[in-house]
PDB file of N, CA and C in Angstrom:
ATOM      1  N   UNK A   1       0.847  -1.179   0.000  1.00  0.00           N
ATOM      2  CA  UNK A   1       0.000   0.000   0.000  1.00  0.00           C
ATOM      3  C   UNK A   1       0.890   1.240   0.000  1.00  0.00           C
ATOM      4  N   UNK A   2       0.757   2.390  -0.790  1.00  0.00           N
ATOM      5  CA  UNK A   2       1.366   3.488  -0.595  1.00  0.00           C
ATOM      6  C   UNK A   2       1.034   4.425   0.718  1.00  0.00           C
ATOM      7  N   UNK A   3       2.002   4.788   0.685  1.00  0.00           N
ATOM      8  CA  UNK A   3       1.884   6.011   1.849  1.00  0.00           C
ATOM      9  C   UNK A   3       1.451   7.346   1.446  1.00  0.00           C
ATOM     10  N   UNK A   4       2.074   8.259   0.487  1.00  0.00           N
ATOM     11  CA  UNK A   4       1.507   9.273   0.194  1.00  0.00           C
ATOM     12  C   UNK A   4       1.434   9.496  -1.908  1.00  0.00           C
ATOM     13  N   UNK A   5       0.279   9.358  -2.257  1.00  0.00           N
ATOM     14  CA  UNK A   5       0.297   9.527  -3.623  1.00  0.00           C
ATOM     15  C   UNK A   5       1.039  10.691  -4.199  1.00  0.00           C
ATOM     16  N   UNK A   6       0.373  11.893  -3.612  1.00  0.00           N
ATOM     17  CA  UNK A   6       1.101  12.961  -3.802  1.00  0.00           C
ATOM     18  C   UNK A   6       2.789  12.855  -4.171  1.00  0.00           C
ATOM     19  N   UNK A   7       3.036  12.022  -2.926  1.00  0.00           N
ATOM     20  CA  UNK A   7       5.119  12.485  -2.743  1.00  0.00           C
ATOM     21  C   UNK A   7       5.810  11.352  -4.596  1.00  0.00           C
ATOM     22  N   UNK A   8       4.434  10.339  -4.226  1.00  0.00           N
ATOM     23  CA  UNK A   8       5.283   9.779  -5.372  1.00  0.00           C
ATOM     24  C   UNK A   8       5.186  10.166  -6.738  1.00  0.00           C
ATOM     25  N   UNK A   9       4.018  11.022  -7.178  1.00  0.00           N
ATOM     26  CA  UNK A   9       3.608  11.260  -8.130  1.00  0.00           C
ATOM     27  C   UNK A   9       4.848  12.764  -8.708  1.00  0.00           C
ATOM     28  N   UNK A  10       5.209  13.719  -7.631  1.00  0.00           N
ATOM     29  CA  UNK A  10       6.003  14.590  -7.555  1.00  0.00           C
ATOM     30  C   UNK A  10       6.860  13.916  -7.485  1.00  0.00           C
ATOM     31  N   UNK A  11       7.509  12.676  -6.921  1.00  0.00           N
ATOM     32  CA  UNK A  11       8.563  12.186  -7.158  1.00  0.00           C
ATOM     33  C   UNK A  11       9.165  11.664  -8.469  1.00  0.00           C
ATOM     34  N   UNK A  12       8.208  10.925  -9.267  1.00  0.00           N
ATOM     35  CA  UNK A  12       8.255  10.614 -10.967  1.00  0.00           C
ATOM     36  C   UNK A  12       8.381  11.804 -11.473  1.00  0.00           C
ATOM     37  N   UNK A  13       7.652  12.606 -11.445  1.00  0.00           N
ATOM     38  CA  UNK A  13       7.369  13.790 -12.340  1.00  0.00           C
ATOM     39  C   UNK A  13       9.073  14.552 -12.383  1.00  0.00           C
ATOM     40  N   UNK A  14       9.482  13.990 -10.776  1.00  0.00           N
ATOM     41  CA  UNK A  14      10.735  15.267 -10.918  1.00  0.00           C
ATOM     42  C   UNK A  14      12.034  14.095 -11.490  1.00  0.00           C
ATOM     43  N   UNK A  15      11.641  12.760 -11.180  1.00  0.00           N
ATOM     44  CA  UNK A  15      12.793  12.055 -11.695  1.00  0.00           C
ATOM     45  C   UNK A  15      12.872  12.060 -13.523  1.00  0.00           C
ATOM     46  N   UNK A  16      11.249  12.514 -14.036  1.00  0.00           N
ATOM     47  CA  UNK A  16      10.787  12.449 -15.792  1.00  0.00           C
ATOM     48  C   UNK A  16      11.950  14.221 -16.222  1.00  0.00           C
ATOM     49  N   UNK A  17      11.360  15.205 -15.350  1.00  0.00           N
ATOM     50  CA  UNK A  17      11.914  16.375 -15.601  1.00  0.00           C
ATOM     51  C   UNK A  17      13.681  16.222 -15.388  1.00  0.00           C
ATOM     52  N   UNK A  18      14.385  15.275 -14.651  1.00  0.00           N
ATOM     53  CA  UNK A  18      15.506  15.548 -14.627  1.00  0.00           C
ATOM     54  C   UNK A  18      16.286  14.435 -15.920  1.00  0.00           C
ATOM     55  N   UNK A  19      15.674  13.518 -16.078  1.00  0.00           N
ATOM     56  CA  UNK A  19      15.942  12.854 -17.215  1.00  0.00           C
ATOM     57  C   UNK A  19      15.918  13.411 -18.351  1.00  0.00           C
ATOM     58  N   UNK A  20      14.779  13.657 -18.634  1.00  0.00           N
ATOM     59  CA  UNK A  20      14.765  14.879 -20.088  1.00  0.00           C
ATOM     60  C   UNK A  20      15.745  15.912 -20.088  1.00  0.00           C
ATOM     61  N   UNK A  21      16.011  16.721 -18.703  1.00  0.00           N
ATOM     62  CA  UNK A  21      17.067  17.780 -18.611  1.00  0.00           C
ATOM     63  C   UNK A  21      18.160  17.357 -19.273  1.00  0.00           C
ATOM     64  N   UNK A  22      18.401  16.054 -18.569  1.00  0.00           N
ATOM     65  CA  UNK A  22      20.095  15.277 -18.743  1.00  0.00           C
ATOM     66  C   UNK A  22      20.170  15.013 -20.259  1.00  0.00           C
ATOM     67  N   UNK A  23      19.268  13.994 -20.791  1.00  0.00           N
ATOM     68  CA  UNK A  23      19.055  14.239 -22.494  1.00  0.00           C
ATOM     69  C   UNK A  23      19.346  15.367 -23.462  1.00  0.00           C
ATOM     70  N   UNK A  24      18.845  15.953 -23.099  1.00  0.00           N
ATOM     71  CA  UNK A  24      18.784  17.191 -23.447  1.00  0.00           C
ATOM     72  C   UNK A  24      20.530  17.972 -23.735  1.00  0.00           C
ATOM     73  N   UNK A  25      20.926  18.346 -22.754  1.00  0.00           N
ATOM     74  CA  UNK A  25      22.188  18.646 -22.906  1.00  0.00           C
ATOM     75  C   UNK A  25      23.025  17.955 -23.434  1.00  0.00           C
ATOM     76  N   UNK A  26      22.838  16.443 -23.042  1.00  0.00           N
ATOM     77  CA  UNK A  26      23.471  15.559 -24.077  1.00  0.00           C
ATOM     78  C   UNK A  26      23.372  15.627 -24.934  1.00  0.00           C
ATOM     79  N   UNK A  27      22.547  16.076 -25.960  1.00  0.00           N
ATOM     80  CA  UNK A  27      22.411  15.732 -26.774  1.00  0.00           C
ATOM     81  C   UNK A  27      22.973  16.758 -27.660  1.00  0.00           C
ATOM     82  N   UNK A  28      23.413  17.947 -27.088  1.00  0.00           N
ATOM     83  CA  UNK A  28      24.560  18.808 -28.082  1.00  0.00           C
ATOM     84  C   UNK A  28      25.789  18.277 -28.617  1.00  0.00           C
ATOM     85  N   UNK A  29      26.093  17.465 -27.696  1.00  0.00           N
ATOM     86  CA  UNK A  29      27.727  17.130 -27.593  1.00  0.00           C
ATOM     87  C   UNK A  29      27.541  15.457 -28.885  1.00  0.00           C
ATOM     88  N   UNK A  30      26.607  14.788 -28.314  1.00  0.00           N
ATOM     89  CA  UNK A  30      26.500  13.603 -29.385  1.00  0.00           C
ATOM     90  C   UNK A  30      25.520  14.418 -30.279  1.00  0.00           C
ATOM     91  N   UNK A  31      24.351  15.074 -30.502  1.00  0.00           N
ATOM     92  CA  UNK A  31      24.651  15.204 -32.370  1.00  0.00           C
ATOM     93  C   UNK A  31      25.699  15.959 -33.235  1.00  0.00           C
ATOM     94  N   UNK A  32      26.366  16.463 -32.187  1.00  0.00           N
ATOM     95  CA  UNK A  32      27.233  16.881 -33.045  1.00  0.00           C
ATOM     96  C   UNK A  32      28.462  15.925 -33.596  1.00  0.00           C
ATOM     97  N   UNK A  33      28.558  14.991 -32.567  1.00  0.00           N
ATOM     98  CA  UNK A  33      29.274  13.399 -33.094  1.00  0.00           C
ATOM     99  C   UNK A  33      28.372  13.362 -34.274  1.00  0.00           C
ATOM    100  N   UNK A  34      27.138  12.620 -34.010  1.00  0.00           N
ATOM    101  CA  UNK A  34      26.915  11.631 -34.998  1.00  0.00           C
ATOM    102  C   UNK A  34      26.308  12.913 -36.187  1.00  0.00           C
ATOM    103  N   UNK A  35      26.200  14.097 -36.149  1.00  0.00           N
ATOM    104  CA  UNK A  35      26.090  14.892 -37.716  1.00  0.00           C
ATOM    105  C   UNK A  35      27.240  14.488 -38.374  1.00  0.00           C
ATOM    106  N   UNK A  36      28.927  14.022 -37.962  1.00  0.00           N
ATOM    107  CA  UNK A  36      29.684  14.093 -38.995  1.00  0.00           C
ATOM    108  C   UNK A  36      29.530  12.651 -39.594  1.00  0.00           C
ATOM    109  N   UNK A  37      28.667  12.097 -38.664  1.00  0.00           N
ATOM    110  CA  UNK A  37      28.741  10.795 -39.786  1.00  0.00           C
ATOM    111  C   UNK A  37      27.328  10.313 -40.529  1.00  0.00           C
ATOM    112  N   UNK A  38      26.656  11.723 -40.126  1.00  0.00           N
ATOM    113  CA  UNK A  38      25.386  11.709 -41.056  1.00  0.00           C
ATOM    114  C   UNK A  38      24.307  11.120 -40.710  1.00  0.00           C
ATOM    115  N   UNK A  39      24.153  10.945 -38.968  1.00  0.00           N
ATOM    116  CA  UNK A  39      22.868  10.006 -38.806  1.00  0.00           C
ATOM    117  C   UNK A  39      22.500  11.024 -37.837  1.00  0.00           C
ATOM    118  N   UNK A  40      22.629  12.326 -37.645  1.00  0.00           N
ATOM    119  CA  UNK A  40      22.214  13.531 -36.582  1.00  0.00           C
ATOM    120  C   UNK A  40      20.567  13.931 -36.450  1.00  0.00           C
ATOM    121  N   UNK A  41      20.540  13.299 -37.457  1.00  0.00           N
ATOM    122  CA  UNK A  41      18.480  13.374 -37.220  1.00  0.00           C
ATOM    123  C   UNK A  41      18.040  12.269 -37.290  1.00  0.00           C
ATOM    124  N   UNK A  42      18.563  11.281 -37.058  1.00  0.00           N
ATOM    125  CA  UNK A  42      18.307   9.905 -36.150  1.00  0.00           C
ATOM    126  C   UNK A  42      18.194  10.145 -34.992  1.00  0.00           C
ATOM    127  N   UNK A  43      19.180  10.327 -34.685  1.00  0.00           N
ATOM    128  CA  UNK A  43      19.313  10.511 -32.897  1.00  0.00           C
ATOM    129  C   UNK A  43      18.428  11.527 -32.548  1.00  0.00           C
ATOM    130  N   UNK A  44      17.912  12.897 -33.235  1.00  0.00           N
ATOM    131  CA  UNK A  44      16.741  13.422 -32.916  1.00  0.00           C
ATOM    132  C   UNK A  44      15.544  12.998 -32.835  1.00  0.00           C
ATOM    133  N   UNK A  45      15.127  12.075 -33.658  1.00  0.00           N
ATOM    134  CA  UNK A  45      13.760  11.189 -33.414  1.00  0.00           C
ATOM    135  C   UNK A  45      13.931  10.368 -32.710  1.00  0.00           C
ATOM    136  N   UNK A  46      14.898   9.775 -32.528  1.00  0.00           N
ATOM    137  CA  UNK A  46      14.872   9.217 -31.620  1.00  0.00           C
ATOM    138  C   UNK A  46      14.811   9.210 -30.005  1.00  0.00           C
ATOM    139  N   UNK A  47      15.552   9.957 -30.064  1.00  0.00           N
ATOM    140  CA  UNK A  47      15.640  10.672 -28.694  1.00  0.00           C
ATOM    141  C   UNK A  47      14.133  11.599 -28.257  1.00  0.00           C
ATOM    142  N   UNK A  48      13.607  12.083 -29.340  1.00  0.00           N
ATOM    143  CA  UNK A  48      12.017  12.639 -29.128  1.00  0.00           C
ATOM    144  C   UNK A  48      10.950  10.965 -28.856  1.00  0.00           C
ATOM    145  N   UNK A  49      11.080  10.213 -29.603  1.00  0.00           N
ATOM    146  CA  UNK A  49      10.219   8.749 -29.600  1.00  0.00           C
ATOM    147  C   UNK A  49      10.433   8.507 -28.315  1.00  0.00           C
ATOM    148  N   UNK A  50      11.687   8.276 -27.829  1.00  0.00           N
ATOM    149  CA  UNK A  50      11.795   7.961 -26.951  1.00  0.00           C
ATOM    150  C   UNK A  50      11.294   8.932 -25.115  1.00  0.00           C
ATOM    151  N   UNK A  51      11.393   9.854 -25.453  1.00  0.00           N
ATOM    152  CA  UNK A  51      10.957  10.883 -24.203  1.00  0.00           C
ATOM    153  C   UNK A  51       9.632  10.910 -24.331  1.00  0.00           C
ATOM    154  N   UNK A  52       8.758  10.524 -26.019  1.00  0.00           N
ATOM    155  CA  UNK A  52       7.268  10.703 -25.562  1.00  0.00           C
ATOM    156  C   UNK A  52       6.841   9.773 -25.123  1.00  0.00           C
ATOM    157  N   UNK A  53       7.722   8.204 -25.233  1.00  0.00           N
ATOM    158  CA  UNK A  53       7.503   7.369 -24.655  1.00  0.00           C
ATOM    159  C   UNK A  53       7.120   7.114 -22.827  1.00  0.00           C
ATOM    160  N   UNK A  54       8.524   8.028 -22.798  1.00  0.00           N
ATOM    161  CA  UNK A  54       8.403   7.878 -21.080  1.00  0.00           C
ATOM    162  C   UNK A  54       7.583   8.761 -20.348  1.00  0.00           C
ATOM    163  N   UNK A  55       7.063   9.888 -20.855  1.00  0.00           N
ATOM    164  CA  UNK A  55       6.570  10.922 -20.556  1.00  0.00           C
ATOM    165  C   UNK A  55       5.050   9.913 -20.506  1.00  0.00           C
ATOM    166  N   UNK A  56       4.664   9.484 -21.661  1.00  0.00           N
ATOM    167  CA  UNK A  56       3.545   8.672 -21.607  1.00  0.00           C
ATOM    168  C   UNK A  56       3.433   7.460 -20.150  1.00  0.00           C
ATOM    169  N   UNK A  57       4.420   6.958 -19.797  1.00  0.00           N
ATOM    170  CA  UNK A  57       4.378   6.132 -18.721  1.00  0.00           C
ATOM    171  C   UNK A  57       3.352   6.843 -17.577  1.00  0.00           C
ATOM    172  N   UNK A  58       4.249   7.825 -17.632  1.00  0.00           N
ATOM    173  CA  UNK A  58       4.017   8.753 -16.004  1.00  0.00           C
ATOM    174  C   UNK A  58       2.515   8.707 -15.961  1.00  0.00           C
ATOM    175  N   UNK A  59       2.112   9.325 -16.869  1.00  0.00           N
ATOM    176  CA  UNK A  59       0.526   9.567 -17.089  1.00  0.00           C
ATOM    177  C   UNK A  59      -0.562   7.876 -16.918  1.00  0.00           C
ATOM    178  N   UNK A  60      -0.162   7.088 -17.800  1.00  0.00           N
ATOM    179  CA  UNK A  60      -0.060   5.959 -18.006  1.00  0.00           C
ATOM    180  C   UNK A  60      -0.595   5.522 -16.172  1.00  0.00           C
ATOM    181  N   UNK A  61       0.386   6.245 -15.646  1.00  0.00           N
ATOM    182  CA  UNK A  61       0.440   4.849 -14.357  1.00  0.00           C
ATOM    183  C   UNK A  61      -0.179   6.046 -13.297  1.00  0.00           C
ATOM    184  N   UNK A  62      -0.291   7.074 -13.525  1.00  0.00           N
ATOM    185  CA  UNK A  62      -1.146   8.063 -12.532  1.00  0.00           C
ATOM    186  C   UNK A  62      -2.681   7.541 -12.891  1.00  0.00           C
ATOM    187  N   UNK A  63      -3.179   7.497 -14.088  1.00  0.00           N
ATOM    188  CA  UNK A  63      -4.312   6.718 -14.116  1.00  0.00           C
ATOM    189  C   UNK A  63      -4.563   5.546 -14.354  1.00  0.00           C
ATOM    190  N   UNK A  64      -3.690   4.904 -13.833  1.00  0.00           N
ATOM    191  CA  UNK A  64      -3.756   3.785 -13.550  1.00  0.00           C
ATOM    192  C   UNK A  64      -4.104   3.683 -11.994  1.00  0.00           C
ATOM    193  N   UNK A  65      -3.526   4.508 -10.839  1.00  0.00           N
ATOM    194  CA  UNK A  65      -3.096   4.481  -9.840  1.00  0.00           C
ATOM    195  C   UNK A  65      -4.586   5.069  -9.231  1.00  0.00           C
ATOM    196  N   UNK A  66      -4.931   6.279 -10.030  1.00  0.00           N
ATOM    197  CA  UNK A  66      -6.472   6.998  -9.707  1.00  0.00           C
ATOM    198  C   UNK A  66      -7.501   5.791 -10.256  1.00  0.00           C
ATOM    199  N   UNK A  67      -7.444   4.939 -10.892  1.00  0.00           N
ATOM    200  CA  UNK A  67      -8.672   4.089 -11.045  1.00  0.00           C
ATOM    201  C   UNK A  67      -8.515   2.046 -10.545  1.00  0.00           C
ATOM    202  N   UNK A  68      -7.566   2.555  -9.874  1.00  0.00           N
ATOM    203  CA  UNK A  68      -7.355   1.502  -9.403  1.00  0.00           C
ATOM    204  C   UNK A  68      -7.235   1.732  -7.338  1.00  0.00           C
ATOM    205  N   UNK A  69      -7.478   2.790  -7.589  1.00  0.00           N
ATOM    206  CA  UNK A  69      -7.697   3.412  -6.084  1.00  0.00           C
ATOM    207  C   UNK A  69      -8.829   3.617  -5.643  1.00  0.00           C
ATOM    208  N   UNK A  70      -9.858   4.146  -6.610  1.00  0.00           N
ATOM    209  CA  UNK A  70     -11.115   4.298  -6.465  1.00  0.00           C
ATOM    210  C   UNK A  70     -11.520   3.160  -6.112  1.00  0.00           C
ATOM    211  N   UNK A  71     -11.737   2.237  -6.703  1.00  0.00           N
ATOM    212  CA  UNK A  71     -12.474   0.552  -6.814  1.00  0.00           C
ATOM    213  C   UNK A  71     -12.476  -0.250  -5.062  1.00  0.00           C
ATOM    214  N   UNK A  72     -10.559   0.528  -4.790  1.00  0.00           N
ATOM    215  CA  UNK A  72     -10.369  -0.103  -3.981  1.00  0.00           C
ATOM    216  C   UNK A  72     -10.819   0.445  -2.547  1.00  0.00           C
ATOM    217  N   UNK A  73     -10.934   1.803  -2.476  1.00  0.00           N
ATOM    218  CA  UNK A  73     -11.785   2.312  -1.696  1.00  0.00           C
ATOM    219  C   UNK A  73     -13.156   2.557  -1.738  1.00  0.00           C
ATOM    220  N   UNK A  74     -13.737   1.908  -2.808  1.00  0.00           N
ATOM    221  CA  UNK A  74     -15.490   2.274  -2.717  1.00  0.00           C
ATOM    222  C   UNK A  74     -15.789   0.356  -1.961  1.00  0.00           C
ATOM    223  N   UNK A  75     -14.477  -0.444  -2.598  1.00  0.00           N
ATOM    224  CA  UNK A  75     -14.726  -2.204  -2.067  1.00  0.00           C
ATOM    225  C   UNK A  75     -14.731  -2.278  -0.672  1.00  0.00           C
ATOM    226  N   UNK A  76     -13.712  -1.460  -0.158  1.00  0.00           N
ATOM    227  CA  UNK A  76     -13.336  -1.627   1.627  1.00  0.00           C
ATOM    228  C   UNK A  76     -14.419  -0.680   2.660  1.00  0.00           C
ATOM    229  N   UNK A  77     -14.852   0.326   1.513  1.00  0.00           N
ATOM    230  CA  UNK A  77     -15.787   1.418   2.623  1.00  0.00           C
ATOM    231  C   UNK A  77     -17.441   0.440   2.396  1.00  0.00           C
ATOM    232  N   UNK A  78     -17.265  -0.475   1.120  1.00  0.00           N
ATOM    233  CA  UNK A  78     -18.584  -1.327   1.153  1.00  0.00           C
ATOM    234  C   UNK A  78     -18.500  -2.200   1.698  1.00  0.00           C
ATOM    235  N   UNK A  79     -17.528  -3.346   2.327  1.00  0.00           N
ATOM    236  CA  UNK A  79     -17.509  -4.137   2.998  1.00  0.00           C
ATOM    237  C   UNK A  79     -17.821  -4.765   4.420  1.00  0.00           C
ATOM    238  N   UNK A  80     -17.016  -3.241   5.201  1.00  0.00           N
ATOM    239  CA  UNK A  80     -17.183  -2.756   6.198  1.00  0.00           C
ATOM    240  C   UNK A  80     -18.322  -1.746   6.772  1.00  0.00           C
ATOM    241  N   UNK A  81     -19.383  -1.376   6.070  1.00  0.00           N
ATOM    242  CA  UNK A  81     -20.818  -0.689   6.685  1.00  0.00           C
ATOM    243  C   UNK A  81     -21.920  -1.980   6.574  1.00  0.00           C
ATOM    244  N   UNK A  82     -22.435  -2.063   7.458  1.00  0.00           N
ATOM    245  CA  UNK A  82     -23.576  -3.084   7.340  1.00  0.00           C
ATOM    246  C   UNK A  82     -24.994  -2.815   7.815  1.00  0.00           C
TER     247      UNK A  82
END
């Protein structure tokens, strides 16, 4: 069972924002590698495919987390009134 939704949800969000940061800057230093060998807008789609990928998780598993929370608190508050 989680303890606080909030801390973890701010917790992904800031581990998604510091990943992308880190990408990001990286990614001056390697396309400018791989432009001399001509695959420099590879690594741009890619590197975009890939961040909308993860960006999609986050969301992905917040509603996952909101509808899988509900169920479980409308089951336990019905169980327990009689």
């Amino acid at each position: 069972m989680r303890d606080n939704p909030l801390k973890e949800f701010l917790s992904a969000l800031t581990r998604r924002l510091g990943v992308t940061a880190g990408l990001t800057l990286m990614s001056i230093p390697v396309n400018a590698a791989f432009d001399e060998i001509g695959i420099g807008e590879l690594y741009d789609i890619a590197l975009i495919v890939f961040l909308c990928i993860y960006w999609f998780g986050l969301f992905e598993s917040l509603y996952n987390s909101n509808s899988s929370g509900r169920t479980s608190d409308v089951t336990a508050k019905g169980s327990g009134a009689v």
